[in-house]
N, C-alpha and C. Protein backbone atom coordinates (compact mmCIF):
# COMPACT_ATOMS: atom_id res chain seq x y z
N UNK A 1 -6.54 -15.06 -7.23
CA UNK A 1 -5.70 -14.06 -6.60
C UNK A 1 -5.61 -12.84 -7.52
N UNK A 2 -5.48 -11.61 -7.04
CA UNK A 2 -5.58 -10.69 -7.83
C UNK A 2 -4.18 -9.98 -7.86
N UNK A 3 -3.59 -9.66 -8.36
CA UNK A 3 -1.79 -9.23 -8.47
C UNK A 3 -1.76 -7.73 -8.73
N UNK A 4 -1.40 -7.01 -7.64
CA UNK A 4 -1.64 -5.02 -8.24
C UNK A 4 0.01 -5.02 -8.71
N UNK A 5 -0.26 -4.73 -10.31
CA UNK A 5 0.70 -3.74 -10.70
C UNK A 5 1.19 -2.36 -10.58
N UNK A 6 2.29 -1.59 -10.19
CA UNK A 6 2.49 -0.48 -9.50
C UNK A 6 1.30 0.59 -10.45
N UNK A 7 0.78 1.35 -9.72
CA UNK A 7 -0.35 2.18 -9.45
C UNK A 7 -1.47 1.34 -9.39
N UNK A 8 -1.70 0.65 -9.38
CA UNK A 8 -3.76 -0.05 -9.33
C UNK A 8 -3.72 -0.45 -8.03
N UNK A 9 -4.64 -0.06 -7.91
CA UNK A 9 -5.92 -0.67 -6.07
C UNK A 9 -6.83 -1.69 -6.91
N UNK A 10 -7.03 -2.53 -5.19
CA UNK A 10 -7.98 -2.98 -5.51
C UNK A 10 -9.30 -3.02 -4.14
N UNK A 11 -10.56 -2.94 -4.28
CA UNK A 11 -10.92 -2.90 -2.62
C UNK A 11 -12.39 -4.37 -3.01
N UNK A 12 -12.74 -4.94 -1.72
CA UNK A 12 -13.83 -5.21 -2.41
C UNK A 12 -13.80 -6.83 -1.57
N UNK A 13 -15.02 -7.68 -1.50
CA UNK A 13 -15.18 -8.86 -0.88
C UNK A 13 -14.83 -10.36 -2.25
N UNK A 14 -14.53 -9.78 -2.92
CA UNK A 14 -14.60 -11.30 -3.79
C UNK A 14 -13.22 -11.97 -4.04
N UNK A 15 -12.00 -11.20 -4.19
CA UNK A 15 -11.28 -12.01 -4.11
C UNK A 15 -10.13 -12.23 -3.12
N UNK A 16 -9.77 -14.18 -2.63
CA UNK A 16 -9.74 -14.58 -2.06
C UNK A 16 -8.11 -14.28 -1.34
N UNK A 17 -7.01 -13.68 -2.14
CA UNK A 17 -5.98 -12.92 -2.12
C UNK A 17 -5.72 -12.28 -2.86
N UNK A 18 -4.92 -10.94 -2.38
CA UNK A 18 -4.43 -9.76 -2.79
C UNK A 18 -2.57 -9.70 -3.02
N UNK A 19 -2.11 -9.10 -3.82
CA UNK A 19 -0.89 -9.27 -3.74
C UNK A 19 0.04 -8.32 -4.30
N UNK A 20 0.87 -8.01 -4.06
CA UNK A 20 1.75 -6.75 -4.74
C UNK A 20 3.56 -7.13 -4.21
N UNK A 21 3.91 -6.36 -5.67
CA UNK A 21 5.82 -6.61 -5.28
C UNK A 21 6.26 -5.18 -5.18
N UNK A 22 7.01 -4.96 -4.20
CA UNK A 22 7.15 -3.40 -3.95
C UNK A 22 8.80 -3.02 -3.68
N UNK A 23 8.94 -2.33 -4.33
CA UNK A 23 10.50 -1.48 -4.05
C UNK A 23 9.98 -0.48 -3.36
N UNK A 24 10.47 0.64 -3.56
CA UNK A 24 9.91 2.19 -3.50
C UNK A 24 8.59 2.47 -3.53
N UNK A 25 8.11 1.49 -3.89
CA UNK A 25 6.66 1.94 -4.03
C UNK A 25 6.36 1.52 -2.47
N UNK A 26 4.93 1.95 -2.35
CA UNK A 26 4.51 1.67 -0.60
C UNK A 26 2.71 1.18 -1.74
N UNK A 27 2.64 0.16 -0.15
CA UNK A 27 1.08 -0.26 -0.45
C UNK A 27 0.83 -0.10 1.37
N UNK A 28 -1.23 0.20 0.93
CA UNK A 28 -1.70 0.62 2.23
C UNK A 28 -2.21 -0.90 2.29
N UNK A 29 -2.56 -1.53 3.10
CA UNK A 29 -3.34 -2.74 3.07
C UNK A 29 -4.56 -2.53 3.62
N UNK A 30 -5.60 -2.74 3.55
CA UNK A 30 -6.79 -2.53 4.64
C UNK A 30 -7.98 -3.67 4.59
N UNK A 31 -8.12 -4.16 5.98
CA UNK A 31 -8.79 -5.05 6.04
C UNK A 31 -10.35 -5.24 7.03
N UNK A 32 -11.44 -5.57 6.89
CA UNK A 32 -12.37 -5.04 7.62
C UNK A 32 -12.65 -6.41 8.40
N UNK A 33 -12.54 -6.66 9.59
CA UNK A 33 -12.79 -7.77 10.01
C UNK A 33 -14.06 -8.92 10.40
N UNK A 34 -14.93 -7.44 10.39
CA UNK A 34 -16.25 -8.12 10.35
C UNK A 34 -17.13 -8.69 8.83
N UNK A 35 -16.77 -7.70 8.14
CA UNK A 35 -17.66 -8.04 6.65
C UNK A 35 -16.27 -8.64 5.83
N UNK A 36 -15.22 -8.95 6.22
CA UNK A 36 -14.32 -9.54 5.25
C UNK A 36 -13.76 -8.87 3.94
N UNK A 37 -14.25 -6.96 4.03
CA UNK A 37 -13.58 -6.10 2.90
C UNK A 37 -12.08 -6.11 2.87
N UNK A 38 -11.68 -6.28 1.32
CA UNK A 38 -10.00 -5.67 1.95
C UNK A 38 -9.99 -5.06 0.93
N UNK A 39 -8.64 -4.23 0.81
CA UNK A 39 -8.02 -3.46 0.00
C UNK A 39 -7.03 -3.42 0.37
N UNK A 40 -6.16 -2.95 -1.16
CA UNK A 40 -4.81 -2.35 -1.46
C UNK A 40 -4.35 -1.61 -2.72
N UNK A 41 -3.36 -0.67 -2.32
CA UNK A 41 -2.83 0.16 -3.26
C UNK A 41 -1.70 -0.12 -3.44
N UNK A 42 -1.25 0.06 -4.52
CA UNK A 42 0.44 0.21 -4.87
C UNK A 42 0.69 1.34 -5.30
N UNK A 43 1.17 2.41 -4.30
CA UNK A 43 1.53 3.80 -4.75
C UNK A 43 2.83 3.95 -5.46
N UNK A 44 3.15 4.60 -6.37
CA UNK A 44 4.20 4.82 -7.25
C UNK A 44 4.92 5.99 -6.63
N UNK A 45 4.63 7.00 -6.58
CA UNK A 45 4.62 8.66 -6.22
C UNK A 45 3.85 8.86 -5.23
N UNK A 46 4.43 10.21 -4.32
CA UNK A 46 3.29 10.71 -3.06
C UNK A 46 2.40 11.45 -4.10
N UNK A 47 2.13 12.52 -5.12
CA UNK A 47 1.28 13.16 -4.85
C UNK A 47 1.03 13.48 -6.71
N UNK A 48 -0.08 13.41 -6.57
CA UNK A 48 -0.63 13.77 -8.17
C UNK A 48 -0.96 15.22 -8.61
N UNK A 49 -0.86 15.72 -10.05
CA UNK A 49 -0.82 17.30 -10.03
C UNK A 49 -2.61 17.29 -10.20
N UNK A 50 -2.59 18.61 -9.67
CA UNK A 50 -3.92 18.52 -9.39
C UNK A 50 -4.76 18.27 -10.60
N UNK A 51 -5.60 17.76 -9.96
CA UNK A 51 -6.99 16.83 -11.25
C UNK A 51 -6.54 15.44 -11.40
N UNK A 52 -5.59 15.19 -10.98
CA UNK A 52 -5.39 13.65 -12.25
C UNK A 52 -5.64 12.70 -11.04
N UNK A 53 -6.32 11.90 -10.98
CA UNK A 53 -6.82 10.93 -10.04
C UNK A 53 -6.75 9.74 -10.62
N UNK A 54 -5.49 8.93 -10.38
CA UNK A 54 -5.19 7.30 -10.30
C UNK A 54 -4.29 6.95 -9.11
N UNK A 55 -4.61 5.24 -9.03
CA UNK A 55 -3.97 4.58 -7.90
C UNK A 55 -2.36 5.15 -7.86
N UNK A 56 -1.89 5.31 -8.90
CA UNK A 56 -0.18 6.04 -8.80
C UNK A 56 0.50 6.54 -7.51
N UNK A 57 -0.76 7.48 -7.07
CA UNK A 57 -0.39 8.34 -6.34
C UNK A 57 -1.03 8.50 -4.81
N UNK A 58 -0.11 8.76 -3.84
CA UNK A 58 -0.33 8.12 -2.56
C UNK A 58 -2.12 8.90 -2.36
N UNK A 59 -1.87 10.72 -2.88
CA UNK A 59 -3.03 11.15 -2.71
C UNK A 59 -4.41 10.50 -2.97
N UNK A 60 -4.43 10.24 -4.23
CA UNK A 60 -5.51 9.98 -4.96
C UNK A 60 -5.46 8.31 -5.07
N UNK A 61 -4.85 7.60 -4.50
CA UNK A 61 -4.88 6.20 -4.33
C UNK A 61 -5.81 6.13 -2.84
N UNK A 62 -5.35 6.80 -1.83
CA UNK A 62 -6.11 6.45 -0.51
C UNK A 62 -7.58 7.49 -0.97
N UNK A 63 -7.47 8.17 -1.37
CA UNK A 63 -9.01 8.98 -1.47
C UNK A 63 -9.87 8.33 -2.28
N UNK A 64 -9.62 7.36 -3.07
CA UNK A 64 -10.35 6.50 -3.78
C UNK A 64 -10.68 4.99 -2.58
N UNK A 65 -9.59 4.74 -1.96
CA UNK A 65 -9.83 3.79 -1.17
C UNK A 65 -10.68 3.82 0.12
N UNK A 66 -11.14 5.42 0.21
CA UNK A 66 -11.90 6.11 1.38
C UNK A 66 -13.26 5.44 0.84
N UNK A 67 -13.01 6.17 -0.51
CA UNK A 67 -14.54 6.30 -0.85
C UNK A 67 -15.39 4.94 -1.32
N UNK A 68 -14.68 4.16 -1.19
CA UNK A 68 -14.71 2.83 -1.44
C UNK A 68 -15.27 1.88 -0.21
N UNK A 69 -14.86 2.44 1.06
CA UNK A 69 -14.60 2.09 1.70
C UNK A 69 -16.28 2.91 2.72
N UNK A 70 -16.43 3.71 2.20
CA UNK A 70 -17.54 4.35 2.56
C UNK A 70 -18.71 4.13 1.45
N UNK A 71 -18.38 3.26 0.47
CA UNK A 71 -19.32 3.23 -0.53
C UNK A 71 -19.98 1.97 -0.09
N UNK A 72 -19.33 1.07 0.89
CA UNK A 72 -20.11 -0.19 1.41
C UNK A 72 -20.73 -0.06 2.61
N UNK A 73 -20.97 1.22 3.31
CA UNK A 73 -21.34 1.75 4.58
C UNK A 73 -20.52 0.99 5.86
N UNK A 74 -19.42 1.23 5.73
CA UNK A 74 -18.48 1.23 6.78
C UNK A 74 -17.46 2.39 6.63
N UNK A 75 -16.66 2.36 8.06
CA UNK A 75 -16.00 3.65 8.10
C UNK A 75 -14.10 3.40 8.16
N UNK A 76 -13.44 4.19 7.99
CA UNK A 76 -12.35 3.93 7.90
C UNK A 76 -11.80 3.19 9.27
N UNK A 77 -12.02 3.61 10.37
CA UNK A 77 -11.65 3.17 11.50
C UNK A 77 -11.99 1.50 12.26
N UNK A 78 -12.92 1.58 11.13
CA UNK A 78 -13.44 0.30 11.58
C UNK A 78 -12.06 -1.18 10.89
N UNK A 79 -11.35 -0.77 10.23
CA UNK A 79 -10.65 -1.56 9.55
C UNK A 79 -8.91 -1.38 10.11
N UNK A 80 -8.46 -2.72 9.86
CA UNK A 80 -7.19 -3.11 10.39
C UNK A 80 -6.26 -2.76 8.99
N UNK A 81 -5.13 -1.93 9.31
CA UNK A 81 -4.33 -0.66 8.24
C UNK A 81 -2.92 -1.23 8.40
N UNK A 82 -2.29 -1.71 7.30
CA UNK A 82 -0.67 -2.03 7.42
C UNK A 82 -0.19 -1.52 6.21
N UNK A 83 0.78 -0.79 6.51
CA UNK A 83 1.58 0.11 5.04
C UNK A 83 2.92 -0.66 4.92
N UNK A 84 3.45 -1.16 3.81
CA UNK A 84 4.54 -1.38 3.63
C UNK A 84 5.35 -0.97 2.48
N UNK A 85 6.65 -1.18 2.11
CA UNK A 85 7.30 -0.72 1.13
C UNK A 85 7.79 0.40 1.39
N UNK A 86 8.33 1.16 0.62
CA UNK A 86 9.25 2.51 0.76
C UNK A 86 10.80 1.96 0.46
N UNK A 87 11.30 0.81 0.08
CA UNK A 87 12.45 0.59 0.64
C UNK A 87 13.31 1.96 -0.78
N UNK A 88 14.71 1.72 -0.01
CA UNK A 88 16.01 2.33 -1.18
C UNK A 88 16.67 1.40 -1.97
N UNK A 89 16.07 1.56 -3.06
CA UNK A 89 16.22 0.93 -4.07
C UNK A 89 17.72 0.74 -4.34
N UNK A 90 18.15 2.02 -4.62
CA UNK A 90 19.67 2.46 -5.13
C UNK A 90 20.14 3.13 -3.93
N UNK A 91 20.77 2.35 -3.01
CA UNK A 91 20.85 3.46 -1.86
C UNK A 91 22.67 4.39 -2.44
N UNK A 92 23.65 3.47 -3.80
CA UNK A 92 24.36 4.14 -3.78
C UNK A 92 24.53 5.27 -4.44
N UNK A 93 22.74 5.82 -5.48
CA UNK A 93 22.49 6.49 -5.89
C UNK A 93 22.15 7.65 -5.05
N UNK A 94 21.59 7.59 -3.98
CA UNK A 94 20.96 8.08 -3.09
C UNK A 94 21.72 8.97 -1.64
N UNK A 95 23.07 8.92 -1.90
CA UNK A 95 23.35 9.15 -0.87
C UNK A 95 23.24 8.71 0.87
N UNK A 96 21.89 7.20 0.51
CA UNK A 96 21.31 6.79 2.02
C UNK A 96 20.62 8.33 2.74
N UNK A 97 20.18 9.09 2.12
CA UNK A 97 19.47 10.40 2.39
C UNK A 97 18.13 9.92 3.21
N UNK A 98 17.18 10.71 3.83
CA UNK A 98 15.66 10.33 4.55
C UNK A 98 14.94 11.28 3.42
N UNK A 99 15.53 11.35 2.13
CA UNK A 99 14.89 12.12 1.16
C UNK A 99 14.56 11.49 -0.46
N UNK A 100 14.09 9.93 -0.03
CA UNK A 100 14.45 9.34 -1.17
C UNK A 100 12.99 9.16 -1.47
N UNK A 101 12.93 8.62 -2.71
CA UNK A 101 11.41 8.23 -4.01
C UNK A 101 10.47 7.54 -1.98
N UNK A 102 11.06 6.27 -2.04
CA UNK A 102 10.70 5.72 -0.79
C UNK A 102 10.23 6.01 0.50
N UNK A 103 11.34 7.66 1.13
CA UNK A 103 10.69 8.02 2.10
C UNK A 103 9.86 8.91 2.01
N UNK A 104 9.61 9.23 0.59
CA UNK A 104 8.25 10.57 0.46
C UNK A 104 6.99 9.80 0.37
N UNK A 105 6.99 8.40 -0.16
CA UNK A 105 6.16 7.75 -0.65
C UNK A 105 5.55 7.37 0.68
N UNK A 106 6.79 6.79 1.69
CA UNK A 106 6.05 6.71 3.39
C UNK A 106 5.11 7.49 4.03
N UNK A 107 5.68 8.85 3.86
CA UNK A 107 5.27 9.92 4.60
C UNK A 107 4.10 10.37 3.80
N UNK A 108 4.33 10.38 2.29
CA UNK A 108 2.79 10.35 2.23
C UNK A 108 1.68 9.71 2.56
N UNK A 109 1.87 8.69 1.88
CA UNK A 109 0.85 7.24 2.65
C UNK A 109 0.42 7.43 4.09
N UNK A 110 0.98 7.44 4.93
CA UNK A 110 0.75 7.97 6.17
C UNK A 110 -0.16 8.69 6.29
N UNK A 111 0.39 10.13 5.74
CA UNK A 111 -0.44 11.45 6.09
C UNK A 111 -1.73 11.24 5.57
N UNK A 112 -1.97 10.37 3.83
CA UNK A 112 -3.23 10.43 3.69
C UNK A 112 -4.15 9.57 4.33
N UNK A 113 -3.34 8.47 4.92
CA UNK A 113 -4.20 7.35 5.75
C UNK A 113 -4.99 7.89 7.30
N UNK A 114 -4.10 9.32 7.88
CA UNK A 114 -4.48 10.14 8.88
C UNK A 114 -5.75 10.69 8.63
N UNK A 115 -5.26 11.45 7.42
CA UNK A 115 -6.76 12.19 6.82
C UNK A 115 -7.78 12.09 7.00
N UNK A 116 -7.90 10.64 6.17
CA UNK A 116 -8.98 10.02 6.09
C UNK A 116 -9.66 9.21 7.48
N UNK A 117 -8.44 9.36 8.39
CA UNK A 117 -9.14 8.67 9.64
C UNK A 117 -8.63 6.98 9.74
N UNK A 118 -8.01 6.90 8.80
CA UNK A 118 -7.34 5.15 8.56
C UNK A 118 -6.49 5.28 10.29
N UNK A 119 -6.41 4.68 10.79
CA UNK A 119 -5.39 4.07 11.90
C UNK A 119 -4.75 2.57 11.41
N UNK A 120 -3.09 3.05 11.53
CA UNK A 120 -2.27 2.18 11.01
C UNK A 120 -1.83 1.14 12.13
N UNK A 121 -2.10 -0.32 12.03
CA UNK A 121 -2.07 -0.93 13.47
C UNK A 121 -0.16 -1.47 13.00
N UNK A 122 0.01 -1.64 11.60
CA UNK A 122 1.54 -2.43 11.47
C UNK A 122 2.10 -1.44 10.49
N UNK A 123 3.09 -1.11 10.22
CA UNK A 123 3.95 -1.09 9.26
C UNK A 123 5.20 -1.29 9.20
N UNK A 124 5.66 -1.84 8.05
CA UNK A 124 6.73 -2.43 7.91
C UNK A 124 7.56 -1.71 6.49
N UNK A 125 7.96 -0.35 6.85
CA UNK A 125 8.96 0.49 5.72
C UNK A 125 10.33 0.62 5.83
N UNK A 126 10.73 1.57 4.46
CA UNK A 126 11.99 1.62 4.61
C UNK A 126 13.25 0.14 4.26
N UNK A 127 14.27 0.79 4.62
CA UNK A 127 15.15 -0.27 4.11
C UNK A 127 16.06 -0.96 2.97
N UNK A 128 16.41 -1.49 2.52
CA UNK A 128 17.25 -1.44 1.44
C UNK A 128 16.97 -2.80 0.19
N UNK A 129 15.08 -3.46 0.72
CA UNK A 129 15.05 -4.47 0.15
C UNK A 129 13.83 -4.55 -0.65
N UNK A 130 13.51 -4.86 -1.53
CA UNK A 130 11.94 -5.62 -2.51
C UNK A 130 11.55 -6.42 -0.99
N UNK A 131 9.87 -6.07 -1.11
CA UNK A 131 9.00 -6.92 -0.74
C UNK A 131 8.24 -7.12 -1.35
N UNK A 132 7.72 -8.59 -1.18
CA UNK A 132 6.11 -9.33 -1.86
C UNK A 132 5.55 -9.13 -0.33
N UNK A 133 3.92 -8.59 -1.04
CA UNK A 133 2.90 -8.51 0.37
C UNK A 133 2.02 -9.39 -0.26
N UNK A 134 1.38 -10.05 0.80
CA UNK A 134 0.30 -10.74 0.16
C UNK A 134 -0.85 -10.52 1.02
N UNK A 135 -2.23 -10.48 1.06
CA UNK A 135 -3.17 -10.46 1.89
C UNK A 135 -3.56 -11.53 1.99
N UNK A 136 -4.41 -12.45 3.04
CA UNK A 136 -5.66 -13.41 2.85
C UNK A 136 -6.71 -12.73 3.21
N UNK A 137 -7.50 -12.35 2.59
CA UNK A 137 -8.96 -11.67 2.72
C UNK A 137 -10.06 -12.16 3.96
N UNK A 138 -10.16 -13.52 4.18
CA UNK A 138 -10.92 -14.22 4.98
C UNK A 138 -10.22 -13.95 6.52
N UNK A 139 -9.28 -13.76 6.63
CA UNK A 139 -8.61 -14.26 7.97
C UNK A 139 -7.84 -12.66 8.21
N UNK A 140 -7.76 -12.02 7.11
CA UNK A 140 -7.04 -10.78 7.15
C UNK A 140 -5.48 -10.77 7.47
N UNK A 141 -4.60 -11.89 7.55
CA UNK A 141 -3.47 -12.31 7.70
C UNK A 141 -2.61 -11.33 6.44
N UNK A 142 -1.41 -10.71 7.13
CA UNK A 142 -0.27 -10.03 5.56
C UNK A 142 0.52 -10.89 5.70
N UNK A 143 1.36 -11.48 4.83
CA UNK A 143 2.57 -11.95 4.52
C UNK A 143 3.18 -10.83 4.16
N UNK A 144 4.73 -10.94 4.62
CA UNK A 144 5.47 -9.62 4.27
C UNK A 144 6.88 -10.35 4.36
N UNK A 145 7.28 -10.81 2.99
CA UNK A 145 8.45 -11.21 2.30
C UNK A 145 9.72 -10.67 1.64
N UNK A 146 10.53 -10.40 2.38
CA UNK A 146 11.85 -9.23 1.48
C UNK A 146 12.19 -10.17 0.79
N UNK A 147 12.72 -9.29 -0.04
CA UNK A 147 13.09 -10.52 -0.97
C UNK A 147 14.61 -9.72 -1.72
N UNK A 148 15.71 -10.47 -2.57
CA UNK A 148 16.49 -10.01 -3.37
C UNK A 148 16.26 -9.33 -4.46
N UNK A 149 17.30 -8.60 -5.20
CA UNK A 149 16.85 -8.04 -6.63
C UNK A 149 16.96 -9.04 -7.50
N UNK A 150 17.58 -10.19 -7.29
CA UNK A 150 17.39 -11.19 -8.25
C UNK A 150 16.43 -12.36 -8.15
N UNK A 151 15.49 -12.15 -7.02
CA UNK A 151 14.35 -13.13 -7.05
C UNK A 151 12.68 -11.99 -6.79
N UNK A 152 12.80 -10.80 -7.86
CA UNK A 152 11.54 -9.69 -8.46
C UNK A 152 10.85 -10.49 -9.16
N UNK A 153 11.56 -11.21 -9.52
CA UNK A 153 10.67 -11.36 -10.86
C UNK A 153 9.59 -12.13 -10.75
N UNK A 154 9.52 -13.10 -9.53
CA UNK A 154 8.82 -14.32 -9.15
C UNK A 154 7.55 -13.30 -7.70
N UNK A 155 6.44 -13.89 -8.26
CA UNK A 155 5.33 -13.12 -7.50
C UNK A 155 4.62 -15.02 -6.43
């Protein structure tokens, strides 16, 4: 199983699950149903200053996952797209605003998954809770687990 720590992707046929724990952060999931590709990101931030290209950032996390994704001669559309995470971490920090770390991180993810031509068939954002996502690569199945702030720590 491969475990993304907040900013790293991963895309690719070899391993057998994918997995990430997400507050605020958002992950894209993407799964190809015929050749068995998947991927995922754990975005930290929507948007990187220009030049700096790592998974961190919603921009430069899906534009790497494009090209990845076009580097095995298939196309974005061809693959099944579920975004999750965004939740409010601190909502009593936050005012409960539609202007939080979480909902920029949504709306980015989104917009770059448009871009690129990704079509999102599930998502599951927002909210006031930690999720564990998990992929199965073979079957393309997400698990999508909220979880407490006192059971993070367990993947």
């Amino acid at each position: 199983m491969v475990v993304l720590n907040p900013g790293e992707l991963y895309f690719g046929n070899d391993a057998d699950e994918i997995a990430t724990l997400l507050g605020s952060c958002v992950a894209a999931v993407l799964w190809h149903p015929h050749y068995k590709y998947a991927g995922m990101c754990h975005v930290v931030l929507p948007e990187a200053n220009k030049g700096m290209k790592n998974g961190r950032y919603a921009n430069s996390a899906i534009e790497t996952l494009y090209h990845d994704v076009r580097r095995v001669n298939t196309k974005p559309e061809e693959y099944q797209v579920e975004v999750f995470g965004g939740g409010n971490m601190f909502p009593d920090l936050n005012n409960k605003s539609n202007n939080t770390v979480g909902d920029k991180n949504i709306s980015a993810v989104k917009t770059e998954l448009a871009k690129y031509g990704f079509r999102i068939a599930r998502s599951d954002v927002g909210g006031l809770k930690a999720r564990k996502i998990r992929l199965f690569r073979k079957s393309g199945k997400v698990i999508n687990v909220y979880v407490s702030n006192a059971a993070i720590d367990e993947l």
